[in-house]
PDB file of N, CA and C in Angstrom:
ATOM      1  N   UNK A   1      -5.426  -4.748  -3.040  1.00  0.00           N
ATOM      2  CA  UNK A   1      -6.412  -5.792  -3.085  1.00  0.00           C
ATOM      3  C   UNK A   1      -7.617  -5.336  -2.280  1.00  0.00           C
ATOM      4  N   UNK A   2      -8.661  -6.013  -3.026  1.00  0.00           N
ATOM      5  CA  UNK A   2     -10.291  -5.241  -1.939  1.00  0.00           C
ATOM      6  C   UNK A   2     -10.882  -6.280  -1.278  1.00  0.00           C
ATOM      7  N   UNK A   3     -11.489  -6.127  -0.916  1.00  0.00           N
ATOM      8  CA  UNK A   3     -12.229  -6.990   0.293  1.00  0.00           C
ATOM      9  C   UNK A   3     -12.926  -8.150  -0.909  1.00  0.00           C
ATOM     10  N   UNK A   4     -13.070  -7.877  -2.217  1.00  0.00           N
ATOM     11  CA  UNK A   4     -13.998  -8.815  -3.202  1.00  0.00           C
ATOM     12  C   UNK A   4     -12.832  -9.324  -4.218  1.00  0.00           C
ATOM     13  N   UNK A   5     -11.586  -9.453  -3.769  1.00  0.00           N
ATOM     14  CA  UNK A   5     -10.309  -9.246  -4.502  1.00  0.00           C
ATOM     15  C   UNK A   5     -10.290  -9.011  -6.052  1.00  0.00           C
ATOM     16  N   UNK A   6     -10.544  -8.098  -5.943  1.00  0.00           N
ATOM     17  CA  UNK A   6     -10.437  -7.348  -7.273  1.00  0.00           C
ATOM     18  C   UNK A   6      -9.541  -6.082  -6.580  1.00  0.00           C
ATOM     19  N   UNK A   7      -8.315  -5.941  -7.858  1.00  0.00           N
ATOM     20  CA  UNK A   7      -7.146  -5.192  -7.797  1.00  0.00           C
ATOM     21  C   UNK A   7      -7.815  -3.849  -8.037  1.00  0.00           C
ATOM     22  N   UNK A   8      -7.029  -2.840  -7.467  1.00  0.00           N
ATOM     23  CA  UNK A   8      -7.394  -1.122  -8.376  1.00  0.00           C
ATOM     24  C   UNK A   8      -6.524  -1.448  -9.649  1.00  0.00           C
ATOM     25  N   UNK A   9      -7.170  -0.605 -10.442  1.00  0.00           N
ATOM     26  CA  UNK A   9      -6.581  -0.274 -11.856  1.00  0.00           C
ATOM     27  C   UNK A   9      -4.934   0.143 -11.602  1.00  0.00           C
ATOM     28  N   UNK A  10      -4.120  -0.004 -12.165  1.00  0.00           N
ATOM     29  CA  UNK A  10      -2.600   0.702 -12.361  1.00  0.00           C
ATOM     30  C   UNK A  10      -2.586   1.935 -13.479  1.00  0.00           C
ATOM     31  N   UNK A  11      -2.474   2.784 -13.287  1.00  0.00           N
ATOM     32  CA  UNK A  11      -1.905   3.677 -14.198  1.00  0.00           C
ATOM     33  C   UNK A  11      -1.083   3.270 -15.149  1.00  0.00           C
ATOM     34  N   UNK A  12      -1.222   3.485 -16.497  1.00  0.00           N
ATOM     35  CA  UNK A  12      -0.156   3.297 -17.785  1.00  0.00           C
ATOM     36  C   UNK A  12       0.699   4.608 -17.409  1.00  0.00           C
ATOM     37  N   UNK A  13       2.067   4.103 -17.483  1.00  0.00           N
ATOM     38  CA  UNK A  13       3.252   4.687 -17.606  1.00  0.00           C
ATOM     39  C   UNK A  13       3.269   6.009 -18.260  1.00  0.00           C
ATOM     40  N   UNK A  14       3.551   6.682 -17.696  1.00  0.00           N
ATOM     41  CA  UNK A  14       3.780   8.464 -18.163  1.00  0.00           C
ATOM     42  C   UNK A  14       2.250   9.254 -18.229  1.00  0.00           C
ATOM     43  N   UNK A  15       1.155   8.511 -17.618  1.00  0.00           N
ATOM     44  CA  UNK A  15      -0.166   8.989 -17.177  1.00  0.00           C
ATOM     45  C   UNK A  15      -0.697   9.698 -15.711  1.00  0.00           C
ATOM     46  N   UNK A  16       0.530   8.952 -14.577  1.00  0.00           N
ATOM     47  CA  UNK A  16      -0.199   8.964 -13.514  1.00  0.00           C
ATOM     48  C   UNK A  16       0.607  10.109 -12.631  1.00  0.00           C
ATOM     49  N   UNK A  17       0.852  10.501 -11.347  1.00  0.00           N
ATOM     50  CA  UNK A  17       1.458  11.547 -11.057  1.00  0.00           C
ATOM     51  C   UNK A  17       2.675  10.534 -10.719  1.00  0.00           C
ATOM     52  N   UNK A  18       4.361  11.653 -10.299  1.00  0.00           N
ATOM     53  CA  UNK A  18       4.931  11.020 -10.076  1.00  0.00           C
ATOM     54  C   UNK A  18       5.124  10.233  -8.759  1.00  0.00           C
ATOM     55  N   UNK A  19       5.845   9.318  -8.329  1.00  0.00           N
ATOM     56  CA  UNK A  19       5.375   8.996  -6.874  1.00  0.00           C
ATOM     57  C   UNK A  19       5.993  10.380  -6.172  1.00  0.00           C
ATOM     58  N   UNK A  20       5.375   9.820  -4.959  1.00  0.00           N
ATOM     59  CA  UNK A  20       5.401  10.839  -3.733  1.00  0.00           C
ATOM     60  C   UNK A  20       4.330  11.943  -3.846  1.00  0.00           C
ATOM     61  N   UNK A  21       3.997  11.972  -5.237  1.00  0.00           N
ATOM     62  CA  UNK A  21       2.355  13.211  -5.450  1.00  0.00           C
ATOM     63  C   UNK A  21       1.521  12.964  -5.986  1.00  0.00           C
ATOM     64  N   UNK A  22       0.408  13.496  -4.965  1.00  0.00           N
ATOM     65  CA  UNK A  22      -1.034  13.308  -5.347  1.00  0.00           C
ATOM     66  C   UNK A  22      -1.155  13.723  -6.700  1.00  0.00           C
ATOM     67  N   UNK A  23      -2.219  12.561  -7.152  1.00  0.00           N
ATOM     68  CA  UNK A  23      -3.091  12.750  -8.406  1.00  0.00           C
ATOM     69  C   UNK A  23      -4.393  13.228  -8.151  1.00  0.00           C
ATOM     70  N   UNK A  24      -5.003  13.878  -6.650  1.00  0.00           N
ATOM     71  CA  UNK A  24      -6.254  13.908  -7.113  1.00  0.00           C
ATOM     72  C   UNK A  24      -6.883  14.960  -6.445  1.00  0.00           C
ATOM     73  N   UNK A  25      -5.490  15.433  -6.096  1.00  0.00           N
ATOM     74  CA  UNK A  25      -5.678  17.204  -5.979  1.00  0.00           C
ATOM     75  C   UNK A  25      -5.636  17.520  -4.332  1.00  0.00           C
ATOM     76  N   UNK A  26      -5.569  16.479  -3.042  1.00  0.00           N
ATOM     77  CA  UNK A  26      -5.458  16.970  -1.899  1.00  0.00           C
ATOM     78  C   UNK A  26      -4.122  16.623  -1.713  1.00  0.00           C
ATOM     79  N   UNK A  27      -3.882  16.601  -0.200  1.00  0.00           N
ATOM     80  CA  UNK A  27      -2.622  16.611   0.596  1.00  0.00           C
ATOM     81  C   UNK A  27      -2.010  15.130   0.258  1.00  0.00           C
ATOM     82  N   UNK A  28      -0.427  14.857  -0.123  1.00  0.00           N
ATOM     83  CA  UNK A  28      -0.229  14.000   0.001  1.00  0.00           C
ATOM     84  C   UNK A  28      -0.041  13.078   1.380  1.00  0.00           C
ATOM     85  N   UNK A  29      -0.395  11.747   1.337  1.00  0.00           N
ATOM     86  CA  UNK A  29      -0.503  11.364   2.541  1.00  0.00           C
ATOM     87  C   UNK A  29       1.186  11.006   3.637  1.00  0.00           C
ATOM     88  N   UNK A  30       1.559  11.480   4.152  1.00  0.00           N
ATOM     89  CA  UNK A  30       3.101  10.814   5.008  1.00  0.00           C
ATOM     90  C   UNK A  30       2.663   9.726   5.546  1.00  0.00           C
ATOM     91  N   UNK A  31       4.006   8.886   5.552  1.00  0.00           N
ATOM     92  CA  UNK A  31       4.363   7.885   5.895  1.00  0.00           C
ATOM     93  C   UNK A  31       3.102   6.950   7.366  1.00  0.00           C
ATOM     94  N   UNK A  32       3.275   7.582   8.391  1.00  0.00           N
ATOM     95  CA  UNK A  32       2.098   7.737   9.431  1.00  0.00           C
ATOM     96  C   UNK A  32       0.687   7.102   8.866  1.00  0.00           C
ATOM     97  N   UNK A  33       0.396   8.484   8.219  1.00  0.00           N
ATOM     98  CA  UNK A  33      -0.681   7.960   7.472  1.00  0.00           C
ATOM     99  C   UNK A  33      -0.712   6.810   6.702  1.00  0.00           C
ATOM    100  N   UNK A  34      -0.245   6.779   5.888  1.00  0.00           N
ATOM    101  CA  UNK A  34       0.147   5.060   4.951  1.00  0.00           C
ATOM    102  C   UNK A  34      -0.723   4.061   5.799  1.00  0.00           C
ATOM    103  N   UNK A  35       0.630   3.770   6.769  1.00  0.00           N
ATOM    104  CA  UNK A  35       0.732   2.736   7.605  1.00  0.00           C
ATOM    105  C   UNK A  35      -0.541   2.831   8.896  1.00  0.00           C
ATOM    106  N   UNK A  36      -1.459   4.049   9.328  1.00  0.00           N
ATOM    107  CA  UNK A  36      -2.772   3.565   9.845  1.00  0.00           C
ATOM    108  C   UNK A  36      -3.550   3.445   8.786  1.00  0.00           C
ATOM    109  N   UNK A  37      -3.654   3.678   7.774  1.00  0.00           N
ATOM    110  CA  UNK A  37      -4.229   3.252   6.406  1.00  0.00           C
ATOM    111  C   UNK A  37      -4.628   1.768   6.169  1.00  0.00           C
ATOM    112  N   UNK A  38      -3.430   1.646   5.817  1.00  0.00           N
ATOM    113  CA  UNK A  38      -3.052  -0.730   5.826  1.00  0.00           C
ATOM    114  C   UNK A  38      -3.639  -1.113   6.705  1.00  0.00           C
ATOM    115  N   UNK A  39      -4.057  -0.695   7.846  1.00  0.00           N
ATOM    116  CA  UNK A  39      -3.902  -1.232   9.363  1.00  0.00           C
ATOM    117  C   UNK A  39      -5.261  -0.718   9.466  1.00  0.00           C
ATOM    118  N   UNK A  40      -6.231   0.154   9.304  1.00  0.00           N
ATOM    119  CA  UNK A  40      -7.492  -0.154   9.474  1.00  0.00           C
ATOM    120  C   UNK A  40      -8.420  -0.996   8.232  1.00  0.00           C
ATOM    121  N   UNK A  41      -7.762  -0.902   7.090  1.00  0.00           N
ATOM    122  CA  UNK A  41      -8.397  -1.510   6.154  1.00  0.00           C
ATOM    123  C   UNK A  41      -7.929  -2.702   6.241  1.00  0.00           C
ATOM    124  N   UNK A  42      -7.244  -3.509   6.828  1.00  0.00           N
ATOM    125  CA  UNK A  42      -6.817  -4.864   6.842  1.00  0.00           C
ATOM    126  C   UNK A  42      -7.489  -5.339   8.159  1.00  0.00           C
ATOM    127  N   UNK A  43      -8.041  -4.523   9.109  1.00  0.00           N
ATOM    128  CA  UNK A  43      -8.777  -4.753  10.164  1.00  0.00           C
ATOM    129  C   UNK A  43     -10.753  -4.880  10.074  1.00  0.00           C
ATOM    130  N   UNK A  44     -10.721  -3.502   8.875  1.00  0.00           N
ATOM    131  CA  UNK A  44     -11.927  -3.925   8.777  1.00  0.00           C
ATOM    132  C   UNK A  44     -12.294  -4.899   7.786  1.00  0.00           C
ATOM    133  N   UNK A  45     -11.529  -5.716   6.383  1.00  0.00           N
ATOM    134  CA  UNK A  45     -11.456  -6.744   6.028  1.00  0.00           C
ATOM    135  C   UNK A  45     -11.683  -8.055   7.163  1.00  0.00           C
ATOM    136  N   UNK A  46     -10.482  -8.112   7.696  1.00  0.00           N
ATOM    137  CA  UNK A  46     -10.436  -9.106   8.397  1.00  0.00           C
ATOM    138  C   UNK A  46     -12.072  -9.525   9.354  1.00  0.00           C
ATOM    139  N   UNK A  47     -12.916  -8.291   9.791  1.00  0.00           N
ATOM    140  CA  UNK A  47     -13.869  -8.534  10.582  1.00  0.00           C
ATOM    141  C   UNK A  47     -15.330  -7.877   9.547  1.00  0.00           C
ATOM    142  N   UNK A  48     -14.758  -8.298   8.390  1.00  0.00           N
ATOM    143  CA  UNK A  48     -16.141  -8.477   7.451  1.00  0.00           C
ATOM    144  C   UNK A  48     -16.686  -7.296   7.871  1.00  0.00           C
ATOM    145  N   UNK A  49     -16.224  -6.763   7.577  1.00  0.00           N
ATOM    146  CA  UNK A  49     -17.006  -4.969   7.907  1.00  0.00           C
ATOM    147  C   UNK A  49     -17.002  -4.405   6.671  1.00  0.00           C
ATOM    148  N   UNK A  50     -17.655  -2.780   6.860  1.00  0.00           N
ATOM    149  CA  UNK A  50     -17.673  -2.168   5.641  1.00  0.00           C
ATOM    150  C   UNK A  50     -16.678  -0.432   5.914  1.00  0.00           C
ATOM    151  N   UNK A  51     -16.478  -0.222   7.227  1.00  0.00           N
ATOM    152  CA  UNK A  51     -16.121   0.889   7.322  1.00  0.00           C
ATOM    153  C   UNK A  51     -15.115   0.884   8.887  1.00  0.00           C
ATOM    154  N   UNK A  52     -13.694   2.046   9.011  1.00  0.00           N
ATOM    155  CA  UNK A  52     -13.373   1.551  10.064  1.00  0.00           C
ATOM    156  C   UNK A  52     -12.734   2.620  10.045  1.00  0.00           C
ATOM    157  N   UNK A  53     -12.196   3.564  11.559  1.00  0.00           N
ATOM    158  CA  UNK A  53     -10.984   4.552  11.946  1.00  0.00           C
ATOM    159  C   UNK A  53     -10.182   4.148  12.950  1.00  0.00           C
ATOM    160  N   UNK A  54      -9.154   4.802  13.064  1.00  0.00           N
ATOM    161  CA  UNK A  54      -8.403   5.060  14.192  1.00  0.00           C
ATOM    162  C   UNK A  54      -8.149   6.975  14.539  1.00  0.00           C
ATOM    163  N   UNK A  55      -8.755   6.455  16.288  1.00  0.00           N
ATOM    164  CA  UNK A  55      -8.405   7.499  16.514  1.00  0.00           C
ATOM    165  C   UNK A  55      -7.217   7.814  17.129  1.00  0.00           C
ATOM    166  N   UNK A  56      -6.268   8.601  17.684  1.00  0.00           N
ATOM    167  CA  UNK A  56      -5.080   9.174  18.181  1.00  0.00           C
ATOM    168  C   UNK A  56      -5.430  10.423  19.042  1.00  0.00           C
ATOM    169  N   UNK A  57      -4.278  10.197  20.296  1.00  0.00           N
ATOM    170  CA  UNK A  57      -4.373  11.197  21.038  1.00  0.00           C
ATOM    171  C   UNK A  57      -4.276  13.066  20.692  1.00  0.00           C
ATOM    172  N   UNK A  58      -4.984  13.573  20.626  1.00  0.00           N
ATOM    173  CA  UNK A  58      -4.445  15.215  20.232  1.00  0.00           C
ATOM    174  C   UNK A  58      -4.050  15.508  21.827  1.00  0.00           C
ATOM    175  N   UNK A  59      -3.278  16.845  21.495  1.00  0.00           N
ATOM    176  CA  UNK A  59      -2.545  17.876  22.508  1.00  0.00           C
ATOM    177  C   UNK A  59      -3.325  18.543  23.471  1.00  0.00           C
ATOM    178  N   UNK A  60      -4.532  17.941  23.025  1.00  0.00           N
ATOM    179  CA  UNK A  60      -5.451  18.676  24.351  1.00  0.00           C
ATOM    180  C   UNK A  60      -6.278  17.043  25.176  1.00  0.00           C
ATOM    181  N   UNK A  61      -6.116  17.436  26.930  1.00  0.00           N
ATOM    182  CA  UNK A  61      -5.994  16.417  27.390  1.00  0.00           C
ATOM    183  C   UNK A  61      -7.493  15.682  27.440  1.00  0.00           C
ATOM    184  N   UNK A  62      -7.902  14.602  27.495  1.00  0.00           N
ATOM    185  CA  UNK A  62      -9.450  14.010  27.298  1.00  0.00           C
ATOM    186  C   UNK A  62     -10.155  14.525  25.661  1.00  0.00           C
ATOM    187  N   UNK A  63      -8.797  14.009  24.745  1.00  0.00           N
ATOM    188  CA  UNK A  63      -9.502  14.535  23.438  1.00  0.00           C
ATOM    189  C   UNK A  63      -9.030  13.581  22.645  1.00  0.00           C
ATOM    190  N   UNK A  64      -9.630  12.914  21.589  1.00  0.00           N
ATOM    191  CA  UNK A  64      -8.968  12.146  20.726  1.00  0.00           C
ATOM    192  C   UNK A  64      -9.114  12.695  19.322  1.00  0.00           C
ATOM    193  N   UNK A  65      -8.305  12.589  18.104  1.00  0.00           N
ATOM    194  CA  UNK A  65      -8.844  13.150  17.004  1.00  0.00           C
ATOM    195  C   UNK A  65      -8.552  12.064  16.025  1.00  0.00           C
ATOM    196  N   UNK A  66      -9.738  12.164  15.102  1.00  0.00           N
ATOM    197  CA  UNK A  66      -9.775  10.892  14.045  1.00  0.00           C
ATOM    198  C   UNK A  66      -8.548  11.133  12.745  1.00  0.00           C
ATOM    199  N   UNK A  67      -7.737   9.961  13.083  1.00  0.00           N
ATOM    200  CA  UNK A  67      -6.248  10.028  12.004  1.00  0.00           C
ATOM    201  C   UNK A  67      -6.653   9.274  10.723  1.00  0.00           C
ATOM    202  N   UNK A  68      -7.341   8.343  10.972  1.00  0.00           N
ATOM    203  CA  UNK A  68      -7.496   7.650   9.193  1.00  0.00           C
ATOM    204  C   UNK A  68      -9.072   7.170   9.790  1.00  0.00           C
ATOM    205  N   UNK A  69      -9.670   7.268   8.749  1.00  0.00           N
ATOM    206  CA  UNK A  69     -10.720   6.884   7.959  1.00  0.00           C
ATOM    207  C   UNK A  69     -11.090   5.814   7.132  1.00  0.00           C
ATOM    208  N   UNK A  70     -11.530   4.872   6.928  1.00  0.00           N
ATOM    209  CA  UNK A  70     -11.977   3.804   5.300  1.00  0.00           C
ATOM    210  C   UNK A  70     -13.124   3.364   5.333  1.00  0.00           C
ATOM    211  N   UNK A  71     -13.557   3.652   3.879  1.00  0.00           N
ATOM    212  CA  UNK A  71     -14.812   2.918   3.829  1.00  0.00           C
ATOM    213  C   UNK A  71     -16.005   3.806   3.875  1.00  0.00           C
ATOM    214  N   UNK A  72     -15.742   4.841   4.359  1.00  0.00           N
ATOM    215  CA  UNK A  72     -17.216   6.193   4.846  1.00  0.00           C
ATOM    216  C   UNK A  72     -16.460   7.195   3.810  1.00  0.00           C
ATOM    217  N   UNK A  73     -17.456   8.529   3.368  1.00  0.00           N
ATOM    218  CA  UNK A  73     -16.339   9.560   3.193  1.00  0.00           C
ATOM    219  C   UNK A  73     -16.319  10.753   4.074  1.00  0.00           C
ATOM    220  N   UNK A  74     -14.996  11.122   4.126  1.00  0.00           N
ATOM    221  CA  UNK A  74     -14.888  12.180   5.264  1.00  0.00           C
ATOM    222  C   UNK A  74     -15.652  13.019   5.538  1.00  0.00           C
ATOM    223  N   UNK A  75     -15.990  13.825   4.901  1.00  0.00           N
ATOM    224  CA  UNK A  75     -17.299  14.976   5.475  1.00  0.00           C
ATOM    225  C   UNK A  75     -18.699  14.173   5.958  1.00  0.00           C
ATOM    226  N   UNK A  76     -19.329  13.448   5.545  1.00  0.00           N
ATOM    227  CA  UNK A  76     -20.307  12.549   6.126  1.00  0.00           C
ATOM    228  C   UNK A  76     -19.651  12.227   7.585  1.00  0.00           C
ATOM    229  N   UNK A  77     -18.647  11.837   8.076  1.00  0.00           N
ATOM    230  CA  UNK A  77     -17.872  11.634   9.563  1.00  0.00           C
ATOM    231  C   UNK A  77     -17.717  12.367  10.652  1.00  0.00           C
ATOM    232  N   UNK A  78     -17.755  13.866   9.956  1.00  0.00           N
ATOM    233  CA  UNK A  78     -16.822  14.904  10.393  1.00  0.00           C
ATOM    234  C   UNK A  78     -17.252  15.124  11.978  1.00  0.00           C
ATOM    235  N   UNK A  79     -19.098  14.939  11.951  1.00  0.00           N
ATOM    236  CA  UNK A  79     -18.943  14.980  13.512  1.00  0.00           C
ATOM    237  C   UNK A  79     -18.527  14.473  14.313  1.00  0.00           C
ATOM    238  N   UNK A  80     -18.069  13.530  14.078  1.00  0.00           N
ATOM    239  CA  UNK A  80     -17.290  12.506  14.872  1.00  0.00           C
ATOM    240  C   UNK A  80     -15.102  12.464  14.562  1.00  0.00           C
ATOM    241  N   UNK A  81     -14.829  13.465  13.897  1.00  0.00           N
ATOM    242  CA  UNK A  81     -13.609  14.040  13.745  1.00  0.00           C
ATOM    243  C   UNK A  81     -12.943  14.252  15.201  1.00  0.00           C
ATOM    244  N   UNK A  82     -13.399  14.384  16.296  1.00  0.00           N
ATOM    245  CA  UNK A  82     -13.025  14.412  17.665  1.00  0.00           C
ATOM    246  C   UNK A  82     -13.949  13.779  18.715  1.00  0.00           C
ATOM    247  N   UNK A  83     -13.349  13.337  19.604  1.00  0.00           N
ATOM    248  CA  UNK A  83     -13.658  12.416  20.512  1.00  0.00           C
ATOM    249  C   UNK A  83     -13.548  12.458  22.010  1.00  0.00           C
ATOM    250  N   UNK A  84     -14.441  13.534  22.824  1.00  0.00           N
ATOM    251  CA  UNK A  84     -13.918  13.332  23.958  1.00  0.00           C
ATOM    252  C   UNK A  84     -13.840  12.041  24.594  1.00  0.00           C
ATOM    253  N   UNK A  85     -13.058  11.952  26.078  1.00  0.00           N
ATOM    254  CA  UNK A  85     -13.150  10.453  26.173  1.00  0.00           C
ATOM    255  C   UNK A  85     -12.887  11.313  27.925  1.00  0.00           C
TER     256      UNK A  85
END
């Protein structure tokens, strides 16, 4: 459902990839991903926005790195792909 509730299209049966794989040629997304997925797009819905991330801690200390994205597209972002803090 979209913020103007209008549904995405469904794929007709024996058209679309099978689940668990991408149809549109990158990485499929894991589970992780999914679920900050739902969770920023139901956040930036909720606060009438148009665009929203979460960032997550990386392995290097005073660094954050951007895990999901919505609403922008990624390379337009990218400078902002890490975050000191």
């Amino acid at each position: 459902m979209t913020r103007h509730d209008a549904t995405r299209p469904t794929p007709s049966p024996g058209s679309g990839a099978a689940a668990g794989q991408d149809d549109g040629g990158g990485r499929v997304p894991d589970e992780l991903s999914l679920v900050l997925a739902q969770g920023v797009v139901s956040a930036v819905e909720a606060a009438g926005g148009y665009a929203g991330g979460i960032y997550l801690r990386s392995g290097t200390p005073g660094l954050l790195r951007l895990a999901v994205l919505a609403g922008l597209p990624g390379p337009l972002f990218r400078p902002w792909w890490r975050m000191h803090v």
